[in-house]
C-alpha atoms as a PDB file:
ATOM      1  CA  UNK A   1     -16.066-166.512 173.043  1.00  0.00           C
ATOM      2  CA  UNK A   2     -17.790-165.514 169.672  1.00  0.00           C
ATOM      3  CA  UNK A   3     -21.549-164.806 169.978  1.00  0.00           C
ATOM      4  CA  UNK A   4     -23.852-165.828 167.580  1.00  0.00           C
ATOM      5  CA  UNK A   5     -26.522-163.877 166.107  1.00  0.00           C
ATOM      6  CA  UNK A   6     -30.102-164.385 168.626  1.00  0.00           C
ATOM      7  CA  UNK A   7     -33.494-164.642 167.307  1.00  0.00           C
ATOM      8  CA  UNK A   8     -36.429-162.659 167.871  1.00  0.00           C
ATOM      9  CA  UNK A   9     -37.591-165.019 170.888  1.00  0.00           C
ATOM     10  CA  UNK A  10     -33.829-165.535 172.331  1.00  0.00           C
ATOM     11  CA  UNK A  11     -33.435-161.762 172.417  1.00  0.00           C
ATOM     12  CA  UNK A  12     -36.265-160.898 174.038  1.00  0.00           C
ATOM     13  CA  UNK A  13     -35.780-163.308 176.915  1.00  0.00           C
ATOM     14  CA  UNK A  14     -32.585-162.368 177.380  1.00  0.00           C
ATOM     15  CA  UNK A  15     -33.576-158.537 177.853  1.00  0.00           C
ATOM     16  CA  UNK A  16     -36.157-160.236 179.717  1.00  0.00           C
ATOM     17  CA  UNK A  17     -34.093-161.880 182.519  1.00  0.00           C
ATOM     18  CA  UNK A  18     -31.820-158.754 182.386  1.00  0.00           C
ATOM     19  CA  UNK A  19     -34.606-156.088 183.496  1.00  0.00           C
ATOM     20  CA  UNK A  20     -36.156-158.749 185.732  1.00  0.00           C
ATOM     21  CA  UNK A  21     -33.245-159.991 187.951  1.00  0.00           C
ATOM     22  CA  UNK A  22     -30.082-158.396 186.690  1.00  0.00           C
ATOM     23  CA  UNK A  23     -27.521-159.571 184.247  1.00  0.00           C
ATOM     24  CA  UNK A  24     -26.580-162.728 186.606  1.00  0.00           C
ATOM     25  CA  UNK A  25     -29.428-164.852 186.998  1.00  0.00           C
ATOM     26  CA  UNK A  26     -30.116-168.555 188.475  1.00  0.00           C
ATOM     27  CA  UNK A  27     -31.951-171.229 186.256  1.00  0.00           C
ATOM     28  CA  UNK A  28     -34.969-171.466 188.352  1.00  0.00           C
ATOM     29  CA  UNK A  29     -35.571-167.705 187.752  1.00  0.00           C
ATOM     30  CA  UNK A  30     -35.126-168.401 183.855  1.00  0.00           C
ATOM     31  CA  UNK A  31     -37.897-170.890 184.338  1.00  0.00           C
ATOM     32  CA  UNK A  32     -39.827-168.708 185.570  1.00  0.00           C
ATOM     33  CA  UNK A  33     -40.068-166.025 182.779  1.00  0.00           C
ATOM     34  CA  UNK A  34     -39.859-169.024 180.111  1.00  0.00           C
ATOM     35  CA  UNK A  35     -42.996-169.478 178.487  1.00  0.00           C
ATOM     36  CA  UNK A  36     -42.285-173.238 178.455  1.00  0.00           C
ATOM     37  CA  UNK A  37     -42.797-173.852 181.629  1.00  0.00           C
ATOM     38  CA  UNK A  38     -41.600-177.673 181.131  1.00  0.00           C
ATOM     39  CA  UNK A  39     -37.916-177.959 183.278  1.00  0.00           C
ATOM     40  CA  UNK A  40     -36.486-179.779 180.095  1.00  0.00           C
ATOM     41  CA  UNK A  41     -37.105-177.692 177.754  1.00  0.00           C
ATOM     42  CA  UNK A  42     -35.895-174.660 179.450  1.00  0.00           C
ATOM     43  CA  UNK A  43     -33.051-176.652 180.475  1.00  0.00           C
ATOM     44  CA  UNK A  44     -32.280-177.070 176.804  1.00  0.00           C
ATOM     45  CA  UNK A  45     -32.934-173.078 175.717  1.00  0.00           C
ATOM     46  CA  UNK A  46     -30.375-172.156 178.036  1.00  0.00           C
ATOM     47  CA  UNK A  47     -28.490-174.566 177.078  1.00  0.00           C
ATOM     48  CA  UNK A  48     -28.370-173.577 173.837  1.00  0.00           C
ATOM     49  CA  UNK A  49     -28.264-169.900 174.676  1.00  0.00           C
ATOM     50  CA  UNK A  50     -24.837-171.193 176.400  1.00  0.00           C
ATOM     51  CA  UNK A  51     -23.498-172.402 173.193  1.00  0.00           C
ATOM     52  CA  UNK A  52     -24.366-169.499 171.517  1.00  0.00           C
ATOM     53  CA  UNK A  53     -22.008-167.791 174.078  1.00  0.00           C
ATOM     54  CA  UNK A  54     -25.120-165.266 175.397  1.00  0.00           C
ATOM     55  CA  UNK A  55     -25.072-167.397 178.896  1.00  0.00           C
ATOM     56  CA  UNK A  56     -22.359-167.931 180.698  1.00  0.00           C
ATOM     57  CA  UNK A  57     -21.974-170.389 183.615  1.00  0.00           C
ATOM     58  CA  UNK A  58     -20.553-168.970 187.003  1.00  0.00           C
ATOM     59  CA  UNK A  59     -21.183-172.012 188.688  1.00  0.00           C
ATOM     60  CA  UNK A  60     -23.889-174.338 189.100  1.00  0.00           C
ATOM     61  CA  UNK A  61     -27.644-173.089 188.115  1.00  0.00           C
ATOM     62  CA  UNK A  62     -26.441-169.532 187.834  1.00  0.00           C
ATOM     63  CA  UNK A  63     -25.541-167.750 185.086  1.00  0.00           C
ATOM     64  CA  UNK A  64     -24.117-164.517 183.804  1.00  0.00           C
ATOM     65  CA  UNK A  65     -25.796-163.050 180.805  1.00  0.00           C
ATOM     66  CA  UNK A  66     -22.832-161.412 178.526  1.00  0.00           C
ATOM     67  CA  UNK A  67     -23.174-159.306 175.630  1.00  0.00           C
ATOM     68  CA  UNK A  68     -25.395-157.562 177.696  1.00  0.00           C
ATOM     69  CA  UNK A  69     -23.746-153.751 176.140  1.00  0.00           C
ATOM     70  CA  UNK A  70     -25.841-154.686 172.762  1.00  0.00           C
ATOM     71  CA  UNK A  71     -28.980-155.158 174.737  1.00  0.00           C
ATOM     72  CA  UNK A  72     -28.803-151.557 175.897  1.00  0.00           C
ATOM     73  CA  UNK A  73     -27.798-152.620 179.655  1.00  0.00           C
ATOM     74  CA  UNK A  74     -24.838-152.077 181.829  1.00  0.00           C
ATOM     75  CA  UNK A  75     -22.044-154.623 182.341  1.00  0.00           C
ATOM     76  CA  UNK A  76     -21.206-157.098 185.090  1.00  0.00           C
ATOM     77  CA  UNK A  77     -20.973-155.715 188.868  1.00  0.00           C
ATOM     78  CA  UNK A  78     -17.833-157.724 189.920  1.00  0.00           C
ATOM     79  CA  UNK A  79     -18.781-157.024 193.370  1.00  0.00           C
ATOM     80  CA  UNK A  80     -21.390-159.170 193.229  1.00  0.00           C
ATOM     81  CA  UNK A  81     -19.996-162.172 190.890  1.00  0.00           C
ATOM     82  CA  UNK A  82     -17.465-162.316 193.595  1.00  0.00           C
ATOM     83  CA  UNK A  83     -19.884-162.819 196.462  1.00  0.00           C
ATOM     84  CA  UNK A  84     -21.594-165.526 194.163  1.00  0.00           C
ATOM     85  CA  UNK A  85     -18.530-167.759 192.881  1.00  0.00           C
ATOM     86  CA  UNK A  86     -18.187-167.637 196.680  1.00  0.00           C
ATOM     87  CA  UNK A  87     -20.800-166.688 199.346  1.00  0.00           C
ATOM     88  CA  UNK A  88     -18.558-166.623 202.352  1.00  0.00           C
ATOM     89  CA  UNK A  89     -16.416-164.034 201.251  1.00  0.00           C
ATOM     90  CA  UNK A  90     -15.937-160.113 201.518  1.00  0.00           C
ATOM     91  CA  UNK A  91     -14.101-157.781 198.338  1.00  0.00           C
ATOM     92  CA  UNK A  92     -11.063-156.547 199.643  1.00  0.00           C
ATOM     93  CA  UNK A  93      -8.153-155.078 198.195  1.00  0.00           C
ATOM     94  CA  UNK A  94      -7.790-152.619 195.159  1.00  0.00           C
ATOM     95  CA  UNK A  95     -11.632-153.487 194.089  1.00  0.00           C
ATOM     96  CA  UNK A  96     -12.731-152.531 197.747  1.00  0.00           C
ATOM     97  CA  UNK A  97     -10.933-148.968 197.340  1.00  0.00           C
ATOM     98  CA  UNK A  98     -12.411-148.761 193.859  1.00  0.00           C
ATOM     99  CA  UNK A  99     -15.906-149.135 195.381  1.00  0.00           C
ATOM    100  CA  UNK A 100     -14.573-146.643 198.173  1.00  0.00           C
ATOM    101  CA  UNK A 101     -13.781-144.116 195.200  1.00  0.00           C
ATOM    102  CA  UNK A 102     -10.024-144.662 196.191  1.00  0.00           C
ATOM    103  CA  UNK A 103      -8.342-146.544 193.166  1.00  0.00           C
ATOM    104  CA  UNK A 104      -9.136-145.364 189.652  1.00  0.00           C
ATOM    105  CA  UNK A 105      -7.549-147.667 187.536  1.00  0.00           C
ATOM    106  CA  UNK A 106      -9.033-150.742 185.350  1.00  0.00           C
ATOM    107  CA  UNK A 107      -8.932-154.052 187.335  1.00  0.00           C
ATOM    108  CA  UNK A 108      -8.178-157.459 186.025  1.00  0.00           C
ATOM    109  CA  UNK A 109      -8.212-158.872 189.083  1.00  0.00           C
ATOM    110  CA  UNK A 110     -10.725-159.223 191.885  1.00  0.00           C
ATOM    111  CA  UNK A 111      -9.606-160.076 195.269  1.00  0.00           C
ATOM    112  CA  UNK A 112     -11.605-161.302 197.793  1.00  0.00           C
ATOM    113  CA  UNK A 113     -10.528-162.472 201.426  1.00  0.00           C
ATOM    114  CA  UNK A 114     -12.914-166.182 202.678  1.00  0.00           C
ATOM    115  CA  UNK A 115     -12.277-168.290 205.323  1.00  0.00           C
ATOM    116  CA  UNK A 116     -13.037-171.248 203.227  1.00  0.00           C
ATOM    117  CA  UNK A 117     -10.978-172.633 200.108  1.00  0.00           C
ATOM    118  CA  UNK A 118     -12.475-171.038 196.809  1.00  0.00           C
ATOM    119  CA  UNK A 119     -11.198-171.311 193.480  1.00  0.00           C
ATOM    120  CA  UNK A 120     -10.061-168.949 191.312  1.00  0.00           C
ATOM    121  CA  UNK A 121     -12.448-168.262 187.906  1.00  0.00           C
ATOM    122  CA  UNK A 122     -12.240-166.397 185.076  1.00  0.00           C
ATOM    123  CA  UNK A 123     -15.482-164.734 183.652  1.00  0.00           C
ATOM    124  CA  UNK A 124     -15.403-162.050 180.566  1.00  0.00           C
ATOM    125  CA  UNK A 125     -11.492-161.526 181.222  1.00  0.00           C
ATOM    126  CA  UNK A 126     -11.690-160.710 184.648  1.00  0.00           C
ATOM    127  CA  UNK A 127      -9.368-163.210 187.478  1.00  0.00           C
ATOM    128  CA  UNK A 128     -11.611-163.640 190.301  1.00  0.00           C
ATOM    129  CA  UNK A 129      -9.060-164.957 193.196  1.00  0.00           C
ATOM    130  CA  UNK A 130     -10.131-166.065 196.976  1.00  0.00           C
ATOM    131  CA  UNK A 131      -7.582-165.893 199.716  1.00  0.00           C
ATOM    132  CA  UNK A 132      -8.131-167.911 202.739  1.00  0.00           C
ATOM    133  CA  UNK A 133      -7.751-166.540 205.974  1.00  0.00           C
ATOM    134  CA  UNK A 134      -7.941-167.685 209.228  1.00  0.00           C
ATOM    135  CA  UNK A 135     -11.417-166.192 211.112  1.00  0.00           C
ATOM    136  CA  UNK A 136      -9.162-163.873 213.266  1.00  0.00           C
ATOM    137  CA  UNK A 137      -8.679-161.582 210.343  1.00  0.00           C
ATOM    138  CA  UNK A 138     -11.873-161.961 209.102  1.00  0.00           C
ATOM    139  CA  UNK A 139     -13.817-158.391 209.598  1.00  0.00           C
ATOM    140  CA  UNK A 140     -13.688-154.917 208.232  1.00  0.00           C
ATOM    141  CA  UNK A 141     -16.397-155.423 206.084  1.00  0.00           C
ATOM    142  CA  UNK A 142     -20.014-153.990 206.059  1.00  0.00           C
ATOM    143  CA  UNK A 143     -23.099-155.279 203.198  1.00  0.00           C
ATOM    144  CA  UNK A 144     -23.788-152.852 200.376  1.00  0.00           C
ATOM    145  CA  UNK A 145     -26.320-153.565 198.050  1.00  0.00           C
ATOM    146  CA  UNK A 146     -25.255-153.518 194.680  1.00  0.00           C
ATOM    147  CA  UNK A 147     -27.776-154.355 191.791  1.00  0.00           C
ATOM    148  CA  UNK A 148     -30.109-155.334 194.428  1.00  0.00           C
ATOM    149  CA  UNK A 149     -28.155-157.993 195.932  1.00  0.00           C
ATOM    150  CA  UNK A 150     -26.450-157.690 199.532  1.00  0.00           C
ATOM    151  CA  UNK A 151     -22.421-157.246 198.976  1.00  0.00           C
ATOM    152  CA  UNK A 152     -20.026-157.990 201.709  1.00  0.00           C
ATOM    153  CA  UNK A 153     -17.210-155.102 200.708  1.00  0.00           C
ATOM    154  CA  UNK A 154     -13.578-154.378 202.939  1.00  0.00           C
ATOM    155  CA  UNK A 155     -14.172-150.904 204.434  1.00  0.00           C
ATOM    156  CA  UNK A 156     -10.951-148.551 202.770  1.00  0.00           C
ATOM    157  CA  UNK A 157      -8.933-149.151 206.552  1.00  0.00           C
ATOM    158  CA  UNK A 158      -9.489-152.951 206.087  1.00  0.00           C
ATOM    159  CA  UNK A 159      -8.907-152.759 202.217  1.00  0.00           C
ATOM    160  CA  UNK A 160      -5.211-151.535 202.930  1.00  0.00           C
ATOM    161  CA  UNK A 161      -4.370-153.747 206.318  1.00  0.00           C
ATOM    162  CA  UNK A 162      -5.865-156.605 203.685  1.00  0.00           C
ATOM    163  CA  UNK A 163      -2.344-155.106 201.440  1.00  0.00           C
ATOM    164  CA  UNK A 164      -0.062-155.261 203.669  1.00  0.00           C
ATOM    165  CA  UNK A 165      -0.935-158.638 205.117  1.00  0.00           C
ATOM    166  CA  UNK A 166      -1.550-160.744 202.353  1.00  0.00           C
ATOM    167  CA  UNK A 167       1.503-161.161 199.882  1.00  0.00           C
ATOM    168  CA  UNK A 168       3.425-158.607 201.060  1.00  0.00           C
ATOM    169  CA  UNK A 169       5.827-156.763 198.514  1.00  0.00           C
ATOM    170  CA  UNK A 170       7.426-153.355 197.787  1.00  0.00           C
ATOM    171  CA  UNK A 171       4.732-153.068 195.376  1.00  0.00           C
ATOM    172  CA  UNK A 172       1.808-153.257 198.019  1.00  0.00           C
ATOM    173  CA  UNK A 173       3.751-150.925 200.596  1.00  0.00           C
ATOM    174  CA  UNK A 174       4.126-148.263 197.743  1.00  0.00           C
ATOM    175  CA  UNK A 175       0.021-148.981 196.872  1.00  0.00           C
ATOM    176  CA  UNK A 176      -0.569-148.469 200.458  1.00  0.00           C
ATOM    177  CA  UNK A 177       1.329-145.688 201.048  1.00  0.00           C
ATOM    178  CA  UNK A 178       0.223-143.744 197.404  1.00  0.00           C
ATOM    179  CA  UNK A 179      -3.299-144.114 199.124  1.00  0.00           C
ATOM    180  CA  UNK A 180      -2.591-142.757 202.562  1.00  0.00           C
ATOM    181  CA  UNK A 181      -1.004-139.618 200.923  1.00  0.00           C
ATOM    182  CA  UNK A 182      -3.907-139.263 198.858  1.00  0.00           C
ATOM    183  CA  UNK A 183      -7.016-139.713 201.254  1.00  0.00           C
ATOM    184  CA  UNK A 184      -5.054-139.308 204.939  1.00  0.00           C
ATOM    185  CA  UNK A 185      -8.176-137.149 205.302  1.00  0.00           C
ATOM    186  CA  UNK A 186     -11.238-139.460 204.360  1.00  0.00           C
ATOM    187  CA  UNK A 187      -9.584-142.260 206.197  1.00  0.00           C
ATOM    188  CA  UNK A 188     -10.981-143.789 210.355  1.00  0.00           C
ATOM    189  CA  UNK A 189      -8.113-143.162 212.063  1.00  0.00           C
ATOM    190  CA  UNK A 190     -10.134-144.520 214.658  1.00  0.00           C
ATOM    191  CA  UNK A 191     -11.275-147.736 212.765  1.00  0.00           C
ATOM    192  CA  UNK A 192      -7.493-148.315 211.635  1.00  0.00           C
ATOM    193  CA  UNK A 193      -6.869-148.785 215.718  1.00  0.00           C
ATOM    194  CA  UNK A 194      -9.613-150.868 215.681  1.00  0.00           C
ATOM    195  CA  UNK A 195      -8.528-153.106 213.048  1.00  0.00           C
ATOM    196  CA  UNK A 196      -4.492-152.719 213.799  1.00  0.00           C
ATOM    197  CA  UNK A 197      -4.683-154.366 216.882  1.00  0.00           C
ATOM    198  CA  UNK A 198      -5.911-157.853 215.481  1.00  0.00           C
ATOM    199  CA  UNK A 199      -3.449-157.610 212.671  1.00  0.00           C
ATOM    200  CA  UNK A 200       0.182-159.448 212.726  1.00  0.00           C
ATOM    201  CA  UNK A 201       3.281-157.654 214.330  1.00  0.00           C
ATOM    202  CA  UNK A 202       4.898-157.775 211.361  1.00  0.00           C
ATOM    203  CA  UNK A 203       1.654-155.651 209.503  1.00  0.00           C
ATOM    204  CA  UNK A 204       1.338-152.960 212.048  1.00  0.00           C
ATOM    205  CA  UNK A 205       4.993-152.017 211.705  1.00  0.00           C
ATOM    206  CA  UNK A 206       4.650-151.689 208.443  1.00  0.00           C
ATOM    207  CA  UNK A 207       1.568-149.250 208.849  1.00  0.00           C
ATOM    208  CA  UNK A 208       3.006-147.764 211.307  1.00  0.00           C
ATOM    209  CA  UNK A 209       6.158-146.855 209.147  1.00  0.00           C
ATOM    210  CA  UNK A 210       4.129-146.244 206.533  1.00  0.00           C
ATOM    211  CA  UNK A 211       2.185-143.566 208.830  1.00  0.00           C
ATOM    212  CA  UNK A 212       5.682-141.601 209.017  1.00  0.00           C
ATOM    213  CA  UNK A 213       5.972-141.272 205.371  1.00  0.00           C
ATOM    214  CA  UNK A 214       2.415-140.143 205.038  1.00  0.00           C
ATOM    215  CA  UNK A 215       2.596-137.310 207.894  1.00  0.00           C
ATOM    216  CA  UNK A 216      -0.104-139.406 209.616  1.00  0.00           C
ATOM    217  CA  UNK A 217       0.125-139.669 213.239  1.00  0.00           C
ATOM    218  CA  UNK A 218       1.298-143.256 214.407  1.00  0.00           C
ATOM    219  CA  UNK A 219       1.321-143.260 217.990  1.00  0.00           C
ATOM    220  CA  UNK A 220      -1.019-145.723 218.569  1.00  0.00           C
ATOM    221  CA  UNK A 221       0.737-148.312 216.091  1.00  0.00           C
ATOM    222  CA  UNK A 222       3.911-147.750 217.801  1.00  0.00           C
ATOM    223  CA  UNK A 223       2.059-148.582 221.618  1.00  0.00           C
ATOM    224  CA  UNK A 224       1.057-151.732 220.343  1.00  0.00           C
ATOM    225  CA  UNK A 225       4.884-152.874 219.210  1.00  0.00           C
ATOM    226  CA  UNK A 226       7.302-151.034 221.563  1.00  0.00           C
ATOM    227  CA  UNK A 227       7.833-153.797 223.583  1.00  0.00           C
ATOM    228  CA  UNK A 228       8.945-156.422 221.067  1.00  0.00           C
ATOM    229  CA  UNK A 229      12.223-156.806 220.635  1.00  0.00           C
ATOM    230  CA  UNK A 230      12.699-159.242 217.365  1.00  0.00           C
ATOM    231  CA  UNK A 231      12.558-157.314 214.202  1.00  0.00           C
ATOM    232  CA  UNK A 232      10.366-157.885 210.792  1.00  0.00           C
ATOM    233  CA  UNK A 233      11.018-158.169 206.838  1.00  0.00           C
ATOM    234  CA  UNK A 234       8.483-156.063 204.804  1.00  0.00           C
ATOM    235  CA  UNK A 235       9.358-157.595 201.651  1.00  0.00           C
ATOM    236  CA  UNK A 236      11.591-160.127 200.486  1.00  0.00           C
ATOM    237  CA  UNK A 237      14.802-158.727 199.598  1.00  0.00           C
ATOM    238  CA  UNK A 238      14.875-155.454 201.984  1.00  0.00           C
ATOM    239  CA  UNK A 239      17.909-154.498 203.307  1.00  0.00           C
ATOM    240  CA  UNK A 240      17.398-150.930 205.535  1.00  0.00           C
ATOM    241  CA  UNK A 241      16.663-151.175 209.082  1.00  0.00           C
ATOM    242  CA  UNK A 242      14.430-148.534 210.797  1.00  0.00           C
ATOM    243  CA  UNK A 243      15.529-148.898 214.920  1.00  0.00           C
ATOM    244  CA  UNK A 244      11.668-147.110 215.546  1.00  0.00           C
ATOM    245  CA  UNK A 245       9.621-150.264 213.990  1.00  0.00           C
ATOM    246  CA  UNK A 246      12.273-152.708 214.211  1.00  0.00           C
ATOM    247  CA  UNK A 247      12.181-153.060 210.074  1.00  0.00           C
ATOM    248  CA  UNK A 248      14.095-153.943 207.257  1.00  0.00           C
ATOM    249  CA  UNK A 249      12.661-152.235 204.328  1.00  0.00           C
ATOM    250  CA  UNK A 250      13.527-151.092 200.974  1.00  0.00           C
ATOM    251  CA  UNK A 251      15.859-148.168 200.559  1.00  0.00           C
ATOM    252  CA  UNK A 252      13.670-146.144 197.903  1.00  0.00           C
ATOM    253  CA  UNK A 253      11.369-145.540 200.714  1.00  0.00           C
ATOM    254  CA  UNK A 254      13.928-143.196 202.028  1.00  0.00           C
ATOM    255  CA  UNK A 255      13.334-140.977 199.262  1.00  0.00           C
ATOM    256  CA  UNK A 256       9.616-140.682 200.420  1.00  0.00           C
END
């Protein structure tokens, strides 16, 4: 959206509410620095500060303040947007390795894992996507505080298991196992046990294999599925079968 030019007094409650509470802010604490302290009247400035295109509605009496770059602050923490379109959930996924240091590329997508329904919302050209989960696979996470707000973020070990288990694909075994080659050494073996043994048969022979290409030792995965004798798919479409995990997988993997 096109942003039109602010005056003197929109501008300098805008930097106002930015260095007070951060560039997302709720309407009662843009009453509060409004010097019309009638609820109207406020309701209408921010209103019209909406048209303009300067406030942009997340949901409900909160709002994120774009444009912000021109006021001389930094941009929208997606970390915390995500927690506020919806408060039950954790950041998982590629943003949670980001945060972790562990993915360097631009995201267009933020994932986040809930155990309630949330919808999906765009904000300044970022895809903001919930997936539901039942509460067994709801953990991993710690809070971080980002922009002085309390974050619930995937730790890395969650962050991949969250991969592999939701939409699995060729792509998110080759994600996975790019980022066990890469940081096999900064990664909880320890907390991947933890975590493995709550996780689907299906998922843990797919770390486990996984493990084999990285050079990372899997004994623990394989304890946990020796004894079950059906086999698993880890993508749509794969053909190979590895006797050790009991999994049909995609030949390039061989090449690995």
């Amino acid at each position: 959206m096109k942003r039109t030019i602010l005056s003197e007094k929109e501008l300098k409650f805008l930097e106002n509410a930015v260095a007070t509470y951060g560039v997302i802010v709720t309407f009662e604490q843009l009453s509060k620095i409004s010097t019309d302290k009638q609820r109207q009247s406020v309701r209408n400035f921010t209103s019209k500060l909406s048209k303009k295109g300067w406030l942009v509605r997340i949901k409900r009496g909160v709002y994120f303040v774009a444009g912000i770059e021109s006021l001389g602050f930094s941009g929208l923490s997606v970390y915390k947007t995500a927690q506020l379109l919806c408060a039950g959930c954790y950041v998982s996924f590629e943003a949670a390795l980001q945060y972790h240091g562990m993915f360097d590329q631009g995201l267009k997508v933020i994932r986040s894992v809930s155990t309630n329904a949330c919808k999906a919302k765009e904000i300044e050209n970022v895809v903001y996507e919930f997936v539901k989960a039942r509460g067994g696979l709801f953990y991993g996470f710690s809070e971080q505080r980002v922009e002085n707000y309390l974050v619930k973020i995937a730790s890395p070990e969650k962050a991949i298991l969250d991969i592999l288990c939701f939409g699995r694909s060729v792509h998110s075994a080759d994600l996975v196992l790019e980022k066990l080659k890469a940081y096999k050494d900064d990664l909880d073996l320890s907390r991947f046990k933890e975590y493995c043994s709550r996780q689907p048969v299906t998922v843990k022979r797919i770390l486990g294999f996984l493990f084999d290409k990285a050079g990372i030792d899997s004994g623990f995965v394989y304890d946990a599925v020796k004894g079950i004798h059906n086999s698993s798919l880890m993508a749509a479409g794969s053909g190979k079968f590895n006797a050790k995990w009991r999994l049909y997988y995609d030949e390039h993997f061989d090449g690995e």
